[in-house]
Structure formats: C-alpha cells, structure tokens
Protein backbone atom coordinates (compact mmCIF):
# COMPACT_ATOMS: atom_id res chain seq x y z
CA UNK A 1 58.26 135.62 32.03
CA UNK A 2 59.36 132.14 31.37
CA UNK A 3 57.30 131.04 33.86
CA UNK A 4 53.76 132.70 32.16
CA UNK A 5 55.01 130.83 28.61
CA UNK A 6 55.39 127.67 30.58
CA UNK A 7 51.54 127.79 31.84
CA UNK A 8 50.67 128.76 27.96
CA UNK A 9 52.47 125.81 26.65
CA UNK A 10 50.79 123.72 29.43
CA UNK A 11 47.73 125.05 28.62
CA UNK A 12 47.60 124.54 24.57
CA UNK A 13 48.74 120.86 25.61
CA UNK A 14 45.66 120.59 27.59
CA UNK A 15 43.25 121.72 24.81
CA UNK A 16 44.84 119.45 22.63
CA UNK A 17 44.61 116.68 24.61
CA UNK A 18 40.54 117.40 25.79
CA UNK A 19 40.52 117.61 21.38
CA UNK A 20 41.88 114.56 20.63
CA UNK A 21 40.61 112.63 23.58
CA UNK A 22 36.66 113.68 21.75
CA UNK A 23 38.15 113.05 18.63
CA UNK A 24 39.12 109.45 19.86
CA UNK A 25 35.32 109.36 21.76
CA UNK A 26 34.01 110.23 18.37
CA UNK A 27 35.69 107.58 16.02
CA UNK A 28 34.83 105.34 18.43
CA UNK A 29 32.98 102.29 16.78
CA UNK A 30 31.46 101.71 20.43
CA UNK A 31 29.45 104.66 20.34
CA UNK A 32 26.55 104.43 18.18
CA UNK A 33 24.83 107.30 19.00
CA UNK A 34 28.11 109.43 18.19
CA UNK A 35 27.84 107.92 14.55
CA UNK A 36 24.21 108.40 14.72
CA UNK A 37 24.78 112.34 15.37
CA UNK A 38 27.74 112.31 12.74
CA UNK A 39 25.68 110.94 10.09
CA UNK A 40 23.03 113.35 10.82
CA UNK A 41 25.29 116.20 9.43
C-alpha cells in the first residue's frame, strides 16, 4: 500500500509541476500572443 500512495504523491507533484510550469509560460512577458489570448477574456 505504501507503495500505491507513493505513485499518488508522485503523481499530484507532476500535475503541479505541468500547472505551474503554464502558469510560468503564461506570465511570461516573452509571449505576446499568451497576453494577447489573456486579454481577450
């Protein structure tokens, strides 16, 4: 069983990672067409 909670854990890390690595992309000052599409909502 400890083995299964240690892939979750790995897991959530991953999503959280993938979500702040777009977050980063999408702050980004050197993407204009990011801010573009932000501004549009």
């Amino acid at each position: 069983m400890k083995n299964s909670a240690r892939e979750q854990n790995v897991a959530i890390l991953r999503v959280s990672y993938v979500r702040y690595e777009l977050c980063k992309l999408f702050l980004s000052p050197s993407q204009p067409f990011l801010h573009h599409l932000l501004k549009l909502f």
